[in-house]
Protein backbone atom coordinates (compact mmCIF):
# COMPACT_ATOMS: atom_id res chain seq x y z
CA UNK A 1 6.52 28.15 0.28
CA UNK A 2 6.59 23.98 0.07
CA UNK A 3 6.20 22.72 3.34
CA UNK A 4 6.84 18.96 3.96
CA UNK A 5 3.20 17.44 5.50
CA UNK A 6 3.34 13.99 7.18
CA UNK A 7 -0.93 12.71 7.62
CA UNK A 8 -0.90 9.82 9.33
CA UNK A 9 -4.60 8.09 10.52
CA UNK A 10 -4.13 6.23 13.56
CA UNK A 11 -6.13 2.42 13.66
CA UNK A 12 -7.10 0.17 16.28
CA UNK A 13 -4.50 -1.70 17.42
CA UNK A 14 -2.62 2.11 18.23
CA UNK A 15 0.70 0.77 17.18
CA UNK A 16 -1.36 0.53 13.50
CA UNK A 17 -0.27 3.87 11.32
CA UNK A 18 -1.37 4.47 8.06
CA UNK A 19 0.72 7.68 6.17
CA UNK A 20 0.35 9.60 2.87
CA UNK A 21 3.48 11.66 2.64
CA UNK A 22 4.02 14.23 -0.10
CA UNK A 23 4.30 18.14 -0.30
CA UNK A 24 1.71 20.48 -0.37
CA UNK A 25 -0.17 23.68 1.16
CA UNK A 26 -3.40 23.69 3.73
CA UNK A 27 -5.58 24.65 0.75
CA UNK A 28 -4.51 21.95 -1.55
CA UNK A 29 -6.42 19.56 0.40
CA UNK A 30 -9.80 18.28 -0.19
CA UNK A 31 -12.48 19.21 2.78
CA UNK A 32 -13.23 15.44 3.13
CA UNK A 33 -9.84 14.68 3.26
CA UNK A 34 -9.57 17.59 6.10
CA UNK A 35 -11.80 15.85 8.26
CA UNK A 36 -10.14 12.70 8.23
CA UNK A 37 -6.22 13.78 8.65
CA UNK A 38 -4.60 13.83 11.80
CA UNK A 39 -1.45 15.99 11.15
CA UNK A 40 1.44 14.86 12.67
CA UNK A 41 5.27 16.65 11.86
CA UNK A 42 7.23 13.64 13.43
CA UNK A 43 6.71 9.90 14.12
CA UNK A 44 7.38 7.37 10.60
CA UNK A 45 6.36 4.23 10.96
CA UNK A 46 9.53 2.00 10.34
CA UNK A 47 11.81 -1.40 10.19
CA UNK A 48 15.37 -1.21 11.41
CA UNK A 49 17.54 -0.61 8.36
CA UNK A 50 14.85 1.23 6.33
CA UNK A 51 14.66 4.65 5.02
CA UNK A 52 11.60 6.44 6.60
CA UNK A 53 9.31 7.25 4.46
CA UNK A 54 9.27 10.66 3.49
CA UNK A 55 12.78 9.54 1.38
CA UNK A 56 10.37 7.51 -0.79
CA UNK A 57 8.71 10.79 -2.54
CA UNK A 58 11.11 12.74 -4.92
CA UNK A 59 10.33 16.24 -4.67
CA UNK A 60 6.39 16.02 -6.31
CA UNK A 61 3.97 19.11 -5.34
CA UNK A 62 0.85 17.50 -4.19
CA UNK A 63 -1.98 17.92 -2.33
CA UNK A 64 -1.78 16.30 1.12
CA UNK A 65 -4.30 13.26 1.25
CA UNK A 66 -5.05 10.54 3.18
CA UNK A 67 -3.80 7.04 2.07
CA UNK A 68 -6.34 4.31 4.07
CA UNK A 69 -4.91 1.04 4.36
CA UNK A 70 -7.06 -0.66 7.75
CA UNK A 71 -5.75 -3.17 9.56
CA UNK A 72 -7.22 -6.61 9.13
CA UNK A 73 -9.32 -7.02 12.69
CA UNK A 74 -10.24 -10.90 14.24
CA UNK A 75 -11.59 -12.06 10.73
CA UNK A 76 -7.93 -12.28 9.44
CA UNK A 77 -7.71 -15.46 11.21
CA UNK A 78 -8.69 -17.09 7.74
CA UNK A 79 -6.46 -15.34 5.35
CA UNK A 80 -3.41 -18.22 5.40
CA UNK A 81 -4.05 -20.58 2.45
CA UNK A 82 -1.84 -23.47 1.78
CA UNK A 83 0.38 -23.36 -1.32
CA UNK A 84 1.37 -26.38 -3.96
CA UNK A 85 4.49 -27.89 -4.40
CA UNK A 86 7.51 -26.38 -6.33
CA UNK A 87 7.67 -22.44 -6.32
CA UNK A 88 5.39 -20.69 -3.90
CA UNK A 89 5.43 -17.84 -6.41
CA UNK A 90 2.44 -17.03 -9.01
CA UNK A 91 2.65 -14.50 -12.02
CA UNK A 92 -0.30 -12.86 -11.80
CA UNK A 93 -1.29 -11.77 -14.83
CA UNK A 94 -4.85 -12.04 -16.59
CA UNK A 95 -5.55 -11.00 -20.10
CA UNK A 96 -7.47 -7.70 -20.53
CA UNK A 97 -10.35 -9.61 -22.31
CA UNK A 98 -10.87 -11.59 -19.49
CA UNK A 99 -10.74 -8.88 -16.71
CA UNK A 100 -14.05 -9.07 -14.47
CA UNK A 101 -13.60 -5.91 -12.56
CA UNK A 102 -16.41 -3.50 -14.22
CA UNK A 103 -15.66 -0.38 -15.73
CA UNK A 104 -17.63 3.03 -16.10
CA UNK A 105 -17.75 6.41 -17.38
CA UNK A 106 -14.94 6.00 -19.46
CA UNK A 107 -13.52 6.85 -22.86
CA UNK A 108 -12.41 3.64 -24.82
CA UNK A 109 -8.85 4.51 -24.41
CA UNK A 110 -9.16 4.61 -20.49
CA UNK A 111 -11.16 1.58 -20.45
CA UNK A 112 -8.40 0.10 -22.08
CA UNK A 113 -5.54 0.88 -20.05
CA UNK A 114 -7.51 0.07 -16.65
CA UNK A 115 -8.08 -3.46 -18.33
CA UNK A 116 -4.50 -3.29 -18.77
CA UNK A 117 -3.40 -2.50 -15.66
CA UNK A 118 -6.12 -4.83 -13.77
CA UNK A 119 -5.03 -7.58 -16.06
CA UNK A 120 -1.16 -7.52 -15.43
CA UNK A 121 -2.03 -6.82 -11.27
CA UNK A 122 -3.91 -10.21 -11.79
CA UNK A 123 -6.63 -11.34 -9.54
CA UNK A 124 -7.63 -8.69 -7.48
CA UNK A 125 -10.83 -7.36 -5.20
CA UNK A 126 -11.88 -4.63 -7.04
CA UNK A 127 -15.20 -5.04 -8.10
CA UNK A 128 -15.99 -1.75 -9.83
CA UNK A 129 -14.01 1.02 -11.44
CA UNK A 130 -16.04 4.35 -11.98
CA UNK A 131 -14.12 7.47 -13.49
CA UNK A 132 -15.82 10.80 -12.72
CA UNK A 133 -15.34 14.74 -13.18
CA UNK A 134 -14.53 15.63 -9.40
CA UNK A 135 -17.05 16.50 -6.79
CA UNK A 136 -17.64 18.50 -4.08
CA UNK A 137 -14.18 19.22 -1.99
CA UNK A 138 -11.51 18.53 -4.54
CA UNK A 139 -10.06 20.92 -6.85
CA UNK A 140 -7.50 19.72 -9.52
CA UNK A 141 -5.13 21.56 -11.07
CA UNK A 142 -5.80 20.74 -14.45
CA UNK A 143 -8.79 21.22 -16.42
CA UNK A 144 -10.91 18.38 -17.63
CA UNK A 145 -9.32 16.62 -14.81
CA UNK A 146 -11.28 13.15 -13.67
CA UNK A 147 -11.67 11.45 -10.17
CA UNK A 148 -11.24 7.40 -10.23
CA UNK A 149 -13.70 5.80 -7.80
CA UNK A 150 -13.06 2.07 -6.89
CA UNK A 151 -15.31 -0.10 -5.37
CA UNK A 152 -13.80 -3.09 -3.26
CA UNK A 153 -15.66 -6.52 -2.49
CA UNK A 154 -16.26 -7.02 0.87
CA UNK A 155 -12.98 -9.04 2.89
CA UNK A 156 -11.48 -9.30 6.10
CA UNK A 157 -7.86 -8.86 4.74
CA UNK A 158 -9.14 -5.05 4.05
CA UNK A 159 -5.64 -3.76 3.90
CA UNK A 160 -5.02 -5.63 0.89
CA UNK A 161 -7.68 -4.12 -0.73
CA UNK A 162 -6.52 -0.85 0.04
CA UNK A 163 -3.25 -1.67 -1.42
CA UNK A 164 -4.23 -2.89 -4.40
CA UNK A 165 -6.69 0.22 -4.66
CA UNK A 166 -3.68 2.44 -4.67
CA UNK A 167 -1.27 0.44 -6.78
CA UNK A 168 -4.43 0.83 -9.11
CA UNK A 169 -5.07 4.31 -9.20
CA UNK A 170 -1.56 5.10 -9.41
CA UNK A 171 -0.68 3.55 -12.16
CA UNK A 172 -3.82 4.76 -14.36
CA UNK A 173 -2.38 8.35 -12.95
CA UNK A 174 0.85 7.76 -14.59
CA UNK A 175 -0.40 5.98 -17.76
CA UNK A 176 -2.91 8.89 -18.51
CA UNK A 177 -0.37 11.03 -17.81
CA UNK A 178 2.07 9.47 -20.59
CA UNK A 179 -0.74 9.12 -22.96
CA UNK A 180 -2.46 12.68 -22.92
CA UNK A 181 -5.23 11.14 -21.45
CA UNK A 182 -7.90 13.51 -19.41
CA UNK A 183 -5.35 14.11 -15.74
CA UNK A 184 -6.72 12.23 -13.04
CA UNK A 185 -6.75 14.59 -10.06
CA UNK A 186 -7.34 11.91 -6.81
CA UNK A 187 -9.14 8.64 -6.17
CA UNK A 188 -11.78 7.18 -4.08
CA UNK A 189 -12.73 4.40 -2.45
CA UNK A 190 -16.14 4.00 -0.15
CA UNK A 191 -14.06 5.20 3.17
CA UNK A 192 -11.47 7.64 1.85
CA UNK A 193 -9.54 10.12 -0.84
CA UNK A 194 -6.10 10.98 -2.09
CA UNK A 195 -5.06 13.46 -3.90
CA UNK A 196 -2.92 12.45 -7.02
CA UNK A 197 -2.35 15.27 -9.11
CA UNK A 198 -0.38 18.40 -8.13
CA UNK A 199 1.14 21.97 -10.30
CA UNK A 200 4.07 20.52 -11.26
CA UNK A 201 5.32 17.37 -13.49
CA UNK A 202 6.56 14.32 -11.64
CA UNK A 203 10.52 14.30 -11.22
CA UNK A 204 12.04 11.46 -12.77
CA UNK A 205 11.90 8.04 -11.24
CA UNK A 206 15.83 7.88 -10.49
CA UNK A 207 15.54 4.44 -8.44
CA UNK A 208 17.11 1.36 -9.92
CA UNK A 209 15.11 -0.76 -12.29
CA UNK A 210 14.41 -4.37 -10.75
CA UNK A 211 13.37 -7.37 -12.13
CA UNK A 212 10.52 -10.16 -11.35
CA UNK A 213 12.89 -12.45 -10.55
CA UNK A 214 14.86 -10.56 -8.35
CA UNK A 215 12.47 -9.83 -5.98
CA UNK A 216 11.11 -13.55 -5.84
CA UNK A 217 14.62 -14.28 -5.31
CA UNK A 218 15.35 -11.81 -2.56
CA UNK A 219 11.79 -12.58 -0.72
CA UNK A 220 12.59 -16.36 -1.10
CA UNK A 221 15.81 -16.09 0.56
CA UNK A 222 14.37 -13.69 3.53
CA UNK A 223 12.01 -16.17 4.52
CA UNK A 224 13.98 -18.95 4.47
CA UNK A 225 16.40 -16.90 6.60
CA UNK A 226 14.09 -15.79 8.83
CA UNK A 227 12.53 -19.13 9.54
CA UNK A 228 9.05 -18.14 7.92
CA UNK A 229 7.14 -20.40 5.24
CA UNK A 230 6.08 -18.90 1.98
CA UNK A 231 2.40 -19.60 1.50
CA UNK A 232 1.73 -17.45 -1.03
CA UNK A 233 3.78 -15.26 -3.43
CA UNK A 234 2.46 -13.14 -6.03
CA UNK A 235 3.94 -10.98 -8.06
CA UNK A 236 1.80 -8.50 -10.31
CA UNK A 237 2.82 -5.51 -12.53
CA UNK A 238 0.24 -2.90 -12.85
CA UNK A 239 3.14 -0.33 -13.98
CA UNK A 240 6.49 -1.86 -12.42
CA UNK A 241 6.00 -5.19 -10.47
CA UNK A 242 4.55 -5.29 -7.06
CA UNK A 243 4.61 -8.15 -4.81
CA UNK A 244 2.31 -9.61 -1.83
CA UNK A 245 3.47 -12.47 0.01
CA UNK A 246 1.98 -14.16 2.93
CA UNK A 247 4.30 -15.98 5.22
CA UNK A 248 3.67 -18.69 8.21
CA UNK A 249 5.55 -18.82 11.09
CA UNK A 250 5.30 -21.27 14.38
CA UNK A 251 6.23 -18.88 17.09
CA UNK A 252 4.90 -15.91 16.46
CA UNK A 253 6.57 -13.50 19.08
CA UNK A 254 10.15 -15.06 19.01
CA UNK A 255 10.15 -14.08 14.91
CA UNK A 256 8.51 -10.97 15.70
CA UNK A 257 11.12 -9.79 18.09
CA UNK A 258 14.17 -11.64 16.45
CA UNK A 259 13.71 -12.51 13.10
CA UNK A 260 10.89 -10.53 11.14
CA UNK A 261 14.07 -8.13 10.60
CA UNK A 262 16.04 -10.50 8.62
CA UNK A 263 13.32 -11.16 6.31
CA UNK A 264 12.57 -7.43 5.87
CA UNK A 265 16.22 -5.88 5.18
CA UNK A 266 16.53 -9.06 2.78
CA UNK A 267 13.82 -7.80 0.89
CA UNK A 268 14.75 -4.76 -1.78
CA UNK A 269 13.97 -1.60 -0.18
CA UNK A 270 11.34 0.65 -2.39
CA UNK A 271 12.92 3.55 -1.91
CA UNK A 272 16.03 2.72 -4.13
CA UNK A 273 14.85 -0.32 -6.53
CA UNK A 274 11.68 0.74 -8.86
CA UNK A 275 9.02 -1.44 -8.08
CA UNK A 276 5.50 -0.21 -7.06
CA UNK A 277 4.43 -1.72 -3.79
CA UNK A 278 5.20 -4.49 -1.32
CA UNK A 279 2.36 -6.03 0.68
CA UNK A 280 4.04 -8.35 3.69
CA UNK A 281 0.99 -10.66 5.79
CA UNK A 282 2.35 -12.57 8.71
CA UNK A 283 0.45 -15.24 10.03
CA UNK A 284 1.09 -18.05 12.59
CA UNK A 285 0.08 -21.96 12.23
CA UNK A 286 -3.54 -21.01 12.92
CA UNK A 287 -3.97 -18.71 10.72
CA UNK A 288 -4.03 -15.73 12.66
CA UNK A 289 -2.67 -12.38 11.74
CA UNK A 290 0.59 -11.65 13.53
CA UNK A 291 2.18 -8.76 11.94
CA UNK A 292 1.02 -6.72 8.73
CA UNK A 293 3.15 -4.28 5.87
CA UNK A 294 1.69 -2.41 3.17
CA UNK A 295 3.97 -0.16 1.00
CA UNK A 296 3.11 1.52 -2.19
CA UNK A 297 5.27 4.44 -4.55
CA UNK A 298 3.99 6.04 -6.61
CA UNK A 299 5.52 8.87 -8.83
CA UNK A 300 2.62 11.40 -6.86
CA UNK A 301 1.96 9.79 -3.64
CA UNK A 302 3.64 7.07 -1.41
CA UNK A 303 2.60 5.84 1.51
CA UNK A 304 1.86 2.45 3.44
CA UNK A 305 0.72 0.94 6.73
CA UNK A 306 2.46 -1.61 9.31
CA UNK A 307 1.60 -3.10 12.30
CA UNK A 308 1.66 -6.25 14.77
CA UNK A 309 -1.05 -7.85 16.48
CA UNK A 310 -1.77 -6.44 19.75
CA UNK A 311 -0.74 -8.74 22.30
CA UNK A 312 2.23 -8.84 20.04
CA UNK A 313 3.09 -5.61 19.73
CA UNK A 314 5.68 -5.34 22.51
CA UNK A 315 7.73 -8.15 20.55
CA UNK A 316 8.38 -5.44 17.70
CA UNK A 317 7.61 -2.06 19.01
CA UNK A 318 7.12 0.82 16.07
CA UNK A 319 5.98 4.16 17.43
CA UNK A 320 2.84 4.20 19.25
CA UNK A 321 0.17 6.88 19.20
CA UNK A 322 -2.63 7.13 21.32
CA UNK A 323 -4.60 9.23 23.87
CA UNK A 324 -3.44 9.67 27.79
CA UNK A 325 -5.70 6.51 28.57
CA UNK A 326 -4.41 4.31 26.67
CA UNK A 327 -2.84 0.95 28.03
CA UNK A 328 0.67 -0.07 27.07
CA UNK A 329 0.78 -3.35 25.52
CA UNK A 330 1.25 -6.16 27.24
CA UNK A 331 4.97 -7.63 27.55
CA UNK A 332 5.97 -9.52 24.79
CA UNK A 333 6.25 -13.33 25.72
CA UNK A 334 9.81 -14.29 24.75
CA UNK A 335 12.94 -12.30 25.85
């Protein structure tokens, strides 16, 4: 019997959730994903007008995993950067040849598509790729099946490197998958694992196909909507495009608790329009995180994070978990 699992990892600030959501049995798991999971069968972290996340998956048997996207802590004062004149937007792509992410353990066909991928995701932290026959705790459901292990530089704006980590692995799932390559059963990074690989083939991808310049479009007009400055757009394609886009705004808690909804409902949803992940940073004129998104689907696993600074968090409440002794946070500053 399938049974719909929700794991969810609960960060500091609490109002911080991070979710894997997929279908699977007890067993499928991997022990070290085991300890790591906190199982919850309600509570989805999401934006008014949004389908919750458990719409995003369509129907895949998987193992239940944990997705880890962390929260970026003080440090993420310095991730605003100020962009050029004329469109905010970069295409992100970098040819194969020039790719500086390193690559191990691979067959010449799977080096090739990684450099691939890498290459049309762009600039990325990734510092090492390493693809391995699976260790202790998982058990794939293929033979010859192969773990990808990815090894992040160290940065303060650690959900990013999360995301791209998963947009990553994904889409070297799906390419080896198209190509007859060896199956790749889960990936790695130094903090976590998730499962990608499950008993039966992927149903098909029945969202509608998008284009770069739609989304630049739609994200454009959200901020300007909203009120928020684009600092920096960028829009990859690893497998379908994915965008990240950082966005500036001078009173933080009055767009939190008014406006950060325009922006987001302006922007196509991922559950409906086939594009592989949307990374959303918020900062205000310092700098300083405000509020954080990180969405990625894949045709195995989808999952994401969001959250608000924590003396913000009252100005755009999402469902908090926590312990008895927890403090509520404080009220938000604007009405």
């Amino acid at each position: 019997m399938r049974t719909l699992a929700h794991a969810c990892v609960l960060r500091v600030p609490p109002v911080l959730m991070v979710c894997a959501f997929g279908y699977g049995s007890p067993w499928q798991r991997s022990e070290r994903a085991d300890r790591r999971l906190l199982l919850l069968r309600t509570g989805l972290v999401t934006w008014p007008g949004r389908i919750p996340y458990e719409t995003l998956m369509r129907g895949r048997v998987i193992p239940l995993a944990l997705l880890a996207l962390v929260l970026p802590g003080c440090g993420a004062e310095t991730q605003s950067s100020h962009g050029g004149e004329g469109s905010p937007t970069a295409v992100t792509t970098v040819d194969p040849a020039d790719v500086t992410t390193k690559i191990v353990g691979t067959t010449p066909k799977q080096e090739a598509v990684l450099g691939e991928i890498l290459g049309a995701l762009g600039e990325t932290v990734i510092e090492e790729i390493r693809v391995a026959p699976p260790g202790d705790g998982w058990t794939p459901f293929r033979p010859h099946s192969v773990v990808i292990h990815l090894k992040t530089a160290k940065t303060e704006e650690s959900a990013r490197a999360g995301w791209e980590t998963a947009l990553v692995a994904e889409a070297f799932e799906a390419r080896s998958r198209e190509l007859h390559l060896q199956p790749v059963a889960a990936y790695e990074t130094a903090s976590d694992g998730v499962a990608l690989d499950g008993p039966d083939e992927p149903e098909p991808d029945e969202r509608k196909p998008i284009t770069r310049k739609e989304i630049e479009s739609a994200i454009v007009s959200g901020a300007k909507a909203s009120g928020a400055e684009i600092v920096t757009l960028r829009i990859g394609q690893p497998r379908h495009f994915a965008a990240a886009v950082t966005l500036r705004v001078d009173d933080p808690a009055s767009f939190l608790k008014h406006r950060l909804h325009t922006f987001l409902e302006a922007v196509p949803s991922l559950s409906t329009r086939q594009y592989d992940g949307l990374y959303v940073l918020v900062n205000d004129r310092k700098g300083k995180y405000v509020w954080l998104s990180a969405e990625t689907v894949g045709e195995t696993i989808s999952g994401g994070t969001a959250g608000a600074r924590p003396d913000l968090e009252a100005c755009y409440p999402t469902l908090r978990l926590g312990g008895p002794d927890d403090k509520p946070p404080p009220p938000c500053p604007v009405d």
